[in-house]
N, C-alpha and C. Protein backbone atom coordinates (compact mmCIF):
# COMPACT_ATOMS: atom_id res chain seq x y z
N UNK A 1 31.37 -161.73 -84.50
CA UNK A 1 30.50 -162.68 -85.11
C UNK A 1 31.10 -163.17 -86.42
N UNK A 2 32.25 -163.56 -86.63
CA UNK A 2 32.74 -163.78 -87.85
C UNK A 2 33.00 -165.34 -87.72
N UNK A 3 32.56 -166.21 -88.69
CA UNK A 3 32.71 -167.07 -89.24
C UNK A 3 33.89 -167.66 -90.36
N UNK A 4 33.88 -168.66 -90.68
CA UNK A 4 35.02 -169.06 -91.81
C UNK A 4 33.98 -169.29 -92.91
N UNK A 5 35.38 -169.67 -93.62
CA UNK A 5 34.52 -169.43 -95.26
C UNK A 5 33.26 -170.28 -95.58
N UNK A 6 33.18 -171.48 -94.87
CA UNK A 6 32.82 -172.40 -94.73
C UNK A 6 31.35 -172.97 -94.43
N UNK A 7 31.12 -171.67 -93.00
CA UNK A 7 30.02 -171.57 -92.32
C UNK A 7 29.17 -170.78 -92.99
N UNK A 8 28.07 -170.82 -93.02
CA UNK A 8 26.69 -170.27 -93.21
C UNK A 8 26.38 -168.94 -92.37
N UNK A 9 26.23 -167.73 -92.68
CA UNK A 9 26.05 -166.58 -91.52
C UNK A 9 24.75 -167.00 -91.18
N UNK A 10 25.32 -166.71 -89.58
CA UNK A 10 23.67 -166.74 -88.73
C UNK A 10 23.36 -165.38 -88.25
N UNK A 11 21.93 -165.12 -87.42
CA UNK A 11 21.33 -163.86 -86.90
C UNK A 11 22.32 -164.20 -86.06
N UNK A 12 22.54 -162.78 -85.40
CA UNK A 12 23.30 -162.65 -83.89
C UNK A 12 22.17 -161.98 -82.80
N UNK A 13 22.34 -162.45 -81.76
CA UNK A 13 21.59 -162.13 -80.80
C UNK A 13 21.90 -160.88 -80.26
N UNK A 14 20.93 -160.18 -79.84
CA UNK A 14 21.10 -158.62 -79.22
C UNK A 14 22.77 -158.91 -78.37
N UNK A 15 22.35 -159.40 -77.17
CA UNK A 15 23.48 -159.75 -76.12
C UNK A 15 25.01 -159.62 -77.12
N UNK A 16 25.14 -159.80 -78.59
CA UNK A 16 26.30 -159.39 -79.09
C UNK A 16 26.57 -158.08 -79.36
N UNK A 17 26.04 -157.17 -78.65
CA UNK A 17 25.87 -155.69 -79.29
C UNK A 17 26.07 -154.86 -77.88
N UNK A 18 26.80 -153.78 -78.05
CA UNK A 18 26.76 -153.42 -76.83
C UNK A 18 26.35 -151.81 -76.48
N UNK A 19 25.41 -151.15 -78.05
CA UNK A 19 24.72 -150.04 -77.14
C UNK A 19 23.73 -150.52 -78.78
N UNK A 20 22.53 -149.58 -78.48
CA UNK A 20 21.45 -149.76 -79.61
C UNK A 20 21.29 -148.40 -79.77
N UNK A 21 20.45 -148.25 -80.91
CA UNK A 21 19.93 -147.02 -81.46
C UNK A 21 19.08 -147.06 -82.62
N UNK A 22 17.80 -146.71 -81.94
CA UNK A 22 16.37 -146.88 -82.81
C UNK A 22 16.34 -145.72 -84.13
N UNK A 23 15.85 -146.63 -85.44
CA UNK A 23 16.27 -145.95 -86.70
C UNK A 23 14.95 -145.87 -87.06
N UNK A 24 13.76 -145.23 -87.34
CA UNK A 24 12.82 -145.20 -88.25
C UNK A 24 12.95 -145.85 -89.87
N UNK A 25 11.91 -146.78 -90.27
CA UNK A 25 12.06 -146.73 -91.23
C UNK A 25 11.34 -145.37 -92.22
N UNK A 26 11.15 -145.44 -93.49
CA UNK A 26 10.47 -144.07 -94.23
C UNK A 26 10.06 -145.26 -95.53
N UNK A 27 8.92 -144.37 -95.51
CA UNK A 27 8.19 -144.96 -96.93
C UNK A 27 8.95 -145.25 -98.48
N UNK A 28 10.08 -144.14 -98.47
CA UNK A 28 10.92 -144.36 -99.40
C UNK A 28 11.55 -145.61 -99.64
N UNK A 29 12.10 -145.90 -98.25
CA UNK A 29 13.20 -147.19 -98.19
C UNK A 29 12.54 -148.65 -98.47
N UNK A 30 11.47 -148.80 -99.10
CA UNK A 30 10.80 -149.66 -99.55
C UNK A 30 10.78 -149.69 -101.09
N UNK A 31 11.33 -150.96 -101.50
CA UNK A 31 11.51 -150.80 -103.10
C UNK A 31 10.68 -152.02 -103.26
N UNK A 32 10.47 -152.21 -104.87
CA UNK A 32 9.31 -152.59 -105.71
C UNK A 32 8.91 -154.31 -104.73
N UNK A 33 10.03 -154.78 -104.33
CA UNK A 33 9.05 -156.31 -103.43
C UNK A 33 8.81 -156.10 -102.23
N UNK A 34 8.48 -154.71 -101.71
CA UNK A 34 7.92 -154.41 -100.47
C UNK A 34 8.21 -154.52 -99.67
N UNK A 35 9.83 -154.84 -99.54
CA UNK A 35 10.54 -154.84 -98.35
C UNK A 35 11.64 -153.96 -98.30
N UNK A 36 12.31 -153.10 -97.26
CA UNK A 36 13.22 -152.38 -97.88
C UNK A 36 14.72 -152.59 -98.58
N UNK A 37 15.17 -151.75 -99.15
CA UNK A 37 16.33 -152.07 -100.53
C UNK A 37 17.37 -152.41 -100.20
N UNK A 38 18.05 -153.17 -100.01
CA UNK A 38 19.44 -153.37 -99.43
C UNK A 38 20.53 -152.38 -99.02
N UNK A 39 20.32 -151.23 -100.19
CA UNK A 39 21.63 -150.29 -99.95
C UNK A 39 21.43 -149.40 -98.87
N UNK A 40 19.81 -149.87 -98.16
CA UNK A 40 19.33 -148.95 -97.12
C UNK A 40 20.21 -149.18 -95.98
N UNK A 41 20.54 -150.69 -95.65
CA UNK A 41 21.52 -151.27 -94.61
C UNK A 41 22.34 -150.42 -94.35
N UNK A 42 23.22 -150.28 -95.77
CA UNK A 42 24.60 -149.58 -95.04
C UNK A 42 24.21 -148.21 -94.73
N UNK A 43 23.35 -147.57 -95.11
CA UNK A 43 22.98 -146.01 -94.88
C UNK A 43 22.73 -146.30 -93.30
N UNK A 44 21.94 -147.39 -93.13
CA UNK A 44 21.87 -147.52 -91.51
C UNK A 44 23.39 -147.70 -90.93
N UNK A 45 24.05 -148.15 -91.10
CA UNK A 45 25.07 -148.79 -90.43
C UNK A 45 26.39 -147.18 -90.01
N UNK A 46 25.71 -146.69 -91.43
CA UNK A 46 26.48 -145.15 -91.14
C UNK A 46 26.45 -144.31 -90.10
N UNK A 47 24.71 -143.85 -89.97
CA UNK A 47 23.70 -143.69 -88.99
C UNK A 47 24.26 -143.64 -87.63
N UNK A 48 24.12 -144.99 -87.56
CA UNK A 48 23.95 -145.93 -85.92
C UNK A 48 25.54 -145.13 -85.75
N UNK A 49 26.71 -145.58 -86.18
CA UNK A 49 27.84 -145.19 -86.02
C UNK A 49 28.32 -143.76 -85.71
N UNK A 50 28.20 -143.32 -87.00
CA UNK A 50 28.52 -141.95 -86.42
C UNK A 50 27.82 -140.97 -85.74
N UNK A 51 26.21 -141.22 -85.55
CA UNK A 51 25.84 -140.91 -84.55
C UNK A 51 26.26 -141.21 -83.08
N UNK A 52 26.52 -142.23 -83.31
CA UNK A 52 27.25 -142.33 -81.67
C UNK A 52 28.13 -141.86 -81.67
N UNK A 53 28.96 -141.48 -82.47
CA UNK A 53 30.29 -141.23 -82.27
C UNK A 53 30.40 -139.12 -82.16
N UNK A 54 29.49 -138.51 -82.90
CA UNK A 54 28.78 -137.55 -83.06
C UNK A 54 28.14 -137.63 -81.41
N UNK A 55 27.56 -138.17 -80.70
CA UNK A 55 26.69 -138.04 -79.36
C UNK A 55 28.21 -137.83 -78.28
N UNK A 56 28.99 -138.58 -78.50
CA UNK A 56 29.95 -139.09 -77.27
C UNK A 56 30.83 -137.54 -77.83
N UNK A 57 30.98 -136.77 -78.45
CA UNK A 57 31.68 -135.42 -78.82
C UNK A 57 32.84 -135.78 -79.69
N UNK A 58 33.59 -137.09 -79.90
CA UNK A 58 34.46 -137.66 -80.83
C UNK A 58 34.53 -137.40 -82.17
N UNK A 59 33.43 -137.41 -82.68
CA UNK A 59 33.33 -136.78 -84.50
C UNK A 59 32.73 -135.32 -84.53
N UNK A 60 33.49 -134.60 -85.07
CA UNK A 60 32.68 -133.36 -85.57
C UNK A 60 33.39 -133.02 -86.97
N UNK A 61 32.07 -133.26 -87.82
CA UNK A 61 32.31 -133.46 -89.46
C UNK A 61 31.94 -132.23 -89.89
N UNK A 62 31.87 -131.18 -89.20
CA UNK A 62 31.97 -129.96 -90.00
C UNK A 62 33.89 -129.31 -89.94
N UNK A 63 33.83 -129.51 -88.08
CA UNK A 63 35.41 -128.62 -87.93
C UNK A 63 36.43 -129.73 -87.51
N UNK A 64 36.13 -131.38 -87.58
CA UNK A 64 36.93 -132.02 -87.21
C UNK A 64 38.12 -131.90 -88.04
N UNK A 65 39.57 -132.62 -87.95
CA UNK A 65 40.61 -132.81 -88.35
C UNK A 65 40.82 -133.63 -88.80
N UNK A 66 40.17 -135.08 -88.51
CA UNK A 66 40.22 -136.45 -89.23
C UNK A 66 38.82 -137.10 -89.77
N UNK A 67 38.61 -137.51 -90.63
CA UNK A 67 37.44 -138.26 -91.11
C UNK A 67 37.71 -139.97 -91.00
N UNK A 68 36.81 -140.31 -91.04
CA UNK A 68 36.63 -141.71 -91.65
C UNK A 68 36.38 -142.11 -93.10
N UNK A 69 37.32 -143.09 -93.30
CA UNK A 69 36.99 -143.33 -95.00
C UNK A 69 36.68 -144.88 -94.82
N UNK A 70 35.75 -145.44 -95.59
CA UNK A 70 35.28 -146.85 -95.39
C UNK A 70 36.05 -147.70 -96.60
N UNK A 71 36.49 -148.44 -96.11
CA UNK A 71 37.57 -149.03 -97.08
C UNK A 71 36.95 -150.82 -97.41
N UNK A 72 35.79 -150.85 -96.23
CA UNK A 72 35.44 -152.27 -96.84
C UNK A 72 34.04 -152.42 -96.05
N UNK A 73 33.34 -153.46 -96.39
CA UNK A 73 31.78 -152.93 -96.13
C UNK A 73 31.48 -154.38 -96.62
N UNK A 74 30.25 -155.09 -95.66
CA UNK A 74 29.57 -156.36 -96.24
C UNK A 74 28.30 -156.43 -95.06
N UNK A 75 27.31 -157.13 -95.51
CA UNK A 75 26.41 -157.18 -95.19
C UNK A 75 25.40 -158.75 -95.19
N UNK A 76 24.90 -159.09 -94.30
CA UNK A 76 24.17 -160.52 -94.44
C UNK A 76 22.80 -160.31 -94.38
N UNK A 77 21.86 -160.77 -94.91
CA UNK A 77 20.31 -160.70 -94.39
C UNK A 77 19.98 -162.00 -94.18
N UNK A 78 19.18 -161.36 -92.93
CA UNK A 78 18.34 -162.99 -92.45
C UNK A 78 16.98 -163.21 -93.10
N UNK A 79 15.95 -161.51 -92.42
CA UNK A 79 14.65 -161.73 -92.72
C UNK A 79 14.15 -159.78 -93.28
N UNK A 80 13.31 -160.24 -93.70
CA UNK A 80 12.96 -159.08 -94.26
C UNK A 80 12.88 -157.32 -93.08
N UNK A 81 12.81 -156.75 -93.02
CA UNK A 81 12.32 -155.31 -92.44
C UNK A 81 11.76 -154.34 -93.98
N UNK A 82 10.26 -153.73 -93.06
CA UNK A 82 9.90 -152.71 -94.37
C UNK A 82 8.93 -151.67 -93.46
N UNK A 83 8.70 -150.75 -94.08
CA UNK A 83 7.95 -149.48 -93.49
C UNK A 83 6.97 -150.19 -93.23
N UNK A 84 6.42 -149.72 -92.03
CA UNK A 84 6.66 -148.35 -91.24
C UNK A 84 7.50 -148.97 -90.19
N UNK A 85 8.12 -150.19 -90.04
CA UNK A 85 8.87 -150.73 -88.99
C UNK A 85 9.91 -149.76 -87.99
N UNK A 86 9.96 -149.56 -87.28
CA UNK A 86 11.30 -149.37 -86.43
C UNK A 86 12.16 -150.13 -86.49
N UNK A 87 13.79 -149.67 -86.72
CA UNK A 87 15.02 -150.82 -86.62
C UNK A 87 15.50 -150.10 -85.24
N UNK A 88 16.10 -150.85 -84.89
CA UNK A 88 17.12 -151.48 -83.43
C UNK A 88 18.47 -151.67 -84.08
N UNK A 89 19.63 -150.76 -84.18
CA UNK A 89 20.55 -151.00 -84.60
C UNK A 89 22.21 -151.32 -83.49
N UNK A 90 22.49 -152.43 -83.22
CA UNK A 90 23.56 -152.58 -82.24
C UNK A 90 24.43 -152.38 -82.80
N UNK A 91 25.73 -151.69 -81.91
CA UNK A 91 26.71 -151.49 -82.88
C UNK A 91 27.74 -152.02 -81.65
N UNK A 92 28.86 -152.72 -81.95
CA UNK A 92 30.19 -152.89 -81.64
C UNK A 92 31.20 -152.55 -82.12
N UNK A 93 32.77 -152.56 -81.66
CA UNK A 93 33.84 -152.74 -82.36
C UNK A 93 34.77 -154.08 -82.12
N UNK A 94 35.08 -154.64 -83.30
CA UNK A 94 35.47 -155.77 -83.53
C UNK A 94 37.19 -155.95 -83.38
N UNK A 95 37.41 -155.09 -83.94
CA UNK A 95 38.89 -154.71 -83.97
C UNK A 95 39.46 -153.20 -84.10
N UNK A 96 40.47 -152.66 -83.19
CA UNK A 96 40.63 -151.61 -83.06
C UNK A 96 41.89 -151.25 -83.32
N UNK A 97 42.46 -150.56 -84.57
CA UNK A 97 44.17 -150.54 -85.33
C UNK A 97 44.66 -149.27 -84.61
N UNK A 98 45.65 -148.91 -85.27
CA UNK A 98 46.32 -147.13 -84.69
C UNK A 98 45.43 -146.66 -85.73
N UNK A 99 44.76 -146.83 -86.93
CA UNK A 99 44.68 -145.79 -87.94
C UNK A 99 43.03 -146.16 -88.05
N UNK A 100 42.59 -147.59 -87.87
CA UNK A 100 41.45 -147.60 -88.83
C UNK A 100 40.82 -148.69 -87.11
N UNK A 101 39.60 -149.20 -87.53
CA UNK A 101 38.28 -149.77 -86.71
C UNK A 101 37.12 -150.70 -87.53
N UNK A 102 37.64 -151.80 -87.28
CA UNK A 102 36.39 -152.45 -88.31
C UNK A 102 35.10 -152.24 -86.59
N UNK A 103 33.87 -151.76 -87.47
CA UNK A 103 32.39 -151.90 -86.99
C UNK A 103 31.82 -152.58 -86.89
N UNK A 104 30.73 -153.49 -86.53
CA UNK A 104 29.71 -154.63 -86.47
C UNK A 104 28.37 -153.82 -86.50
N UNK A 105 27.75 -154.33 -87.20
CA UNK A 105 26.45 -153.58 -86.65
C UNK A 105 25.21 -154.60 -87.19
N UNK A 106 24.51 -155.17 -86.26
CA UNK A 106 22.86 -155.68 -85.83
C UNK A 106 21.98 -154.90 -86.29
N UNK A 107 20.53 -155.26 -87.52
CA UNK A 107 20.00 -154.62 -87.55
C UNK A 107 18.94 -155.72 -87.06
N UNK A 108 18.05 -154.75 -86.08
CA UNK A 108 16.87 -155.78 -85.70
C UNK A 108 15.71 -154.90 -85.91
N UNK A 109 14.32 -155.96 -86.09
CA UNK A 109 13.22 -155.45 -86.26
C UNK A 109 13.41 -154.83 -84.17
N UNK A 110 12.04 -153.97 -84.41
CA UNK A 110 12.02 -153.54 -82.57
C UNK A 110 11.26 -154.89 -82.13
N UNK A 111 12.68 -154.93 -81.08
CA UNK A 111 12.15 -155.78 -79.75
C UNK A 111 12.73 -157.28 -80.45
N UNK A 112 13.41 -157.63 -81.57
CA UNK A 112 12.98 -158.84 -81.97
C UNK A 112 14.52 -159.56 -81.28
N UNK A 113 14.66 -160.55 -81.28
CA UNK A 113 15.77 -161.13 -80.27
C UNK A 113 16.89 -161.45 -81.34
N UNK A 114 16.90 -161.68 -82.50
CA UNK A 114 18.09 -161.86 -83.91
C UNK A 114 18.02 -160.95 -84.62
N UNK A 115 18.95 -160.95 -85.34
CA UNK A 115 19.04 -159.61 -86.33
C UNK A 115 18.68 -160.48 -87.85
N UNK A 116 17.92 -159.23 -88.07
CA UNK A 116 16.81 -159.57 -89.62
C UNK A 116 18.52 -159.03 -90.77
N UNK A 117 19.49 -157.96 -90.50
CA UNK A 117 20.44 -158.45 -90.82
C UNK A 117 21.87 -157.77 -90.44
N UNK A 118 22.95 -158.61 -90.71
CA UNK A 118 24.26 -158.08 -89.70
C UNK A 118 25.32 -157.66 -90.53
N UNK A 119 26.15 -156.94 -90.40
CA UNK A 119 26.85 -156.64 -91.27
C UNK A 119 28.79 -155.64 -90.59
N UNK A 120 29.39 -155.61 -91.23
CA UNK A 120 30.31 -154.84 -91.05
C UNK A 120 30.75 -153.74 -91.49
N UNK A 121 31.57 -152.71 -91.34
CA UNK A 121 32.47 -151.85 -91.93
C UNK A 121 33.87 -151.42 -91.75
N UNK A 122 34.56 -151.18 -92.46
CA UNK A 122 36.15 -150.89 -91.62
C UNK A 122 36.23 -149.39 -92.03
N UNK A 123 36.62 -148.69 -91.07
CA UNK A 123 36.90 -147.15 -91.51
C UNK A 123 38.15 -146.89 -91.18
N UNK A 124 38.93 -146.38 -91.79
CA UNK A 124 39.95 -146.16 -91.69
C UNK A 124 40.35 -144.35 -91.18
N UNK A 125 40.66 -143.96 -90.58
CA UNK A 125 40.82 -142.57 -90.00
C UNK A 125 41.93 -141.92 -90.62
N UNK A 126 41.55 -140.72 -91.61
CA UNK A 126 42.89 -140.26 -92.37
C UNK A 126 42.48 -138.79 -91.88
N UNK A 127 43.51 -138.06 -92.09
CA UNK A 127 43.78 -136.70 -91.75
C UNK A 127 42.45 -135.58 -92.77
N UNK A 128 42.22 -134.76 -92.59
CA UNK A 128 40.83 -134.21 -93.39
C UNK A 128 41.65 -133.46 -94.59
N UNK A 129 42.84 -133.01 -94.74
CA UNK A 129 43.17 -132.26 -95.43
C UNK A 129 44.28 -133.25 -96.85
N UNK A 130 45.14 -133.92 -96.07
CA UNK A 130 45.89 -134.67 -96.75
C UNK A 130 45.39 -136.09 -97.13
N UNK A 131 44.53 -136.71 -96.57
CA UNK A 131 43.88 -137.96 -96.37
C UNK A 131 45.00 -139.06 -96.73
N UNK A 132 45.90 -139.00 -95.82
CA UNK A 132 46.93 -139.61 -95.45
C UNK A 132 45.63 -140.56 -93.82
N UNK A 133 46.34 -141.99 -93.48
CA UNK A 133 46.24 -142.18 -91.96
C UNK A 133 46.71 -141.64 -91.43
N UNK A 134 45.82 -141.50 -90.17
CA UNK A 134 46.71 -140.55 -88.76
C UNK A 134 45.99 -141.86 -87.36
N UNK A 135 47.18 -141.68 -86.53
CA UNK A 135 46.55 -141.99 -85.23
C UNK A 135 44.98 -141.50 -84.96
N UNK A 136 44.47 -142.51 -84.13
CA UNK A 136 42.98 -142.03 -83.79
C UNK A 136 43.18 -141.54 -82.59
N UNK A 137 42.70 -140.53 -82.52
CA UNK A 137 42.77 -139.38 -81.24
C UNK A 137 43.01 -140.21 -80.07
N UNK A 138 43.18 -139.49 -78.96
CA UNK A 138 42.60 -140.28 -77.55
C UNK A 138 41.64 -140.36 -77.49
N UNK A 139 40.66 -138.89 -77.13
CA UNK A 139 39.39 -139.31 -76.92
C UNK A 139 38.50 -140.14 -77.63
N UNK A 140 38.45 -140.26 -79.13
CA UNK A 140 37.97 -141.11 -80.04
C UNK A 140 38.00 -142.79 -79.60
N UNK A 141 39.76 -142.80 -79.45
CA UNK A 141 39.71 -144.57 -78.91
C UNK A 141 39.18 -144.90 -77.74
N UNK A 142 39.37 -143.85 -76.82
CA UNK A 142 38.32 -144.45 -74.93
C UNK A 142 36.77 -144.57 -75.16
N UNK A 143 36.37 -143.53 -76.53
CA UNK A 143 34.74 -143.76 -77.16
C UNK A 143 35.01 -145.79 -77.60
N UNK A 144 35.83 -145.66 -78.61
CA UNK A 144 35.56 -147.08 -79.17
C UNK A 144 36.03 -148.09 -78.34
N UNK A 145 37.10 -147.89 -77.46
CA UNK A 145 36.93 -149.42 -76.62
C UNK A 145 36.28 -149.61 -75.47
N UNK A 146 35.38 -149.07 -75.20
CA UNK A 146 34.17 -149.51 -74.78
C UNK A 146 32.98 -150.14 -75.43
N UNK A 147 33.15 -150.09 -77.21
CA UNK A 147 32.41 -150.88 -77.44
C UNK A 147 32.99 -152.06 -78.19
N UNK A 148 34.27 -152.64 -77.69
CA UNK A 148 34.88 -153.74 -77.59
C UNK A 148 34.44 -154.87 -77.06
C-alpha cells in the first residue's frame, strides 16, 4: 500500500491483508480526547506480529537466537478507534531482505471494511548475543512468505 510523496494515504481494504487478529481495546488506551493515543498503534502492530510469529513456533523470545530490532516505524490514521472497541489487525509482508522484513499492518474497527489506521515497520533480525544481522532462519522465512 505505498504511495509517492505526492499522494494522500488512503484506508486499505481488508482484501490487502492476508491473516487478522482481534486486539481488545482497554480503558487505559484512551487518552484525554476520548479516543485512543496514538503510541497505542504501534504497541498494536507489535502484538499482531509477533504474535503470529510466536503462534507459527518461529519466535521464541525467551530461548531464541535472533531478535528483531525495529529500525523504522510510521503510521497513518484515517478515523478514530476507542474503548471498549475491538481492533481487527491485518498483517502482511511487504518486502522480504536476507537480514530484515518491512511489516504492513491494518488496524480496523471489528467488521469495518477500511482501516481506521495503517501503518508499517521494518525489523531487522540480528543475532541475540552480538546484535550483529544474521540470515533469517528457514523456518522463520516459509512463516513470512506466505504473508507476501
Amino acid at each position: 500500500m505505498s504511495e509517492t510523496k505526492h499522494d494522500k494515504p488512503q484506508p486499505a481494504p481488508r482484501s490487502a491483508y492476508k491473516v487478522f487478529r482481534s486486539i481488545g481495546t482497554r480503558w487505559m488506551d484512551n487518552d484525554a480526547y476520548g479516543h485512543v493515543n496514538n503510541v497505542v498503534y504501534y504497541s498494536w502492530f507489535d502484538t499482531a506480529v509477533n504474535a503470529y510469529l510466536i503462534e507459527h513456533g518461529v519466535l521464541d523470545i525467551e530461548q531464541g537466537e535472533i531478535i528483531g530490532l525495529v529500525i523504522e516505524t510510521q503510521c497513518n490514521y484515517f478515523s478514530p478507534l476507542a474503548f471498549p472497541q475491538i481492533v481487527e489487525a491485518g498483517i502482511r509482508v511487504a518486502r522480504l531482505g536476507a537480514s530484515s522484513v518491512r511489516y504492513e499492518v491494518g488496524l480496523f474497527a471489528q467488521d469495518a471494511p477500511l482501516t481506521a489506521a495503517r501503518g508499517h515497520f521494518i525489523h531487522v533480525y540480528v543475532d541475540k548475543q552480538n546484535r550483529r544481522p544474521t540470515p533469517l532462519p528457514l523456518a522463520l522465512k516459509s512463516v513470512l512468505e506466505t504473508l507476501l
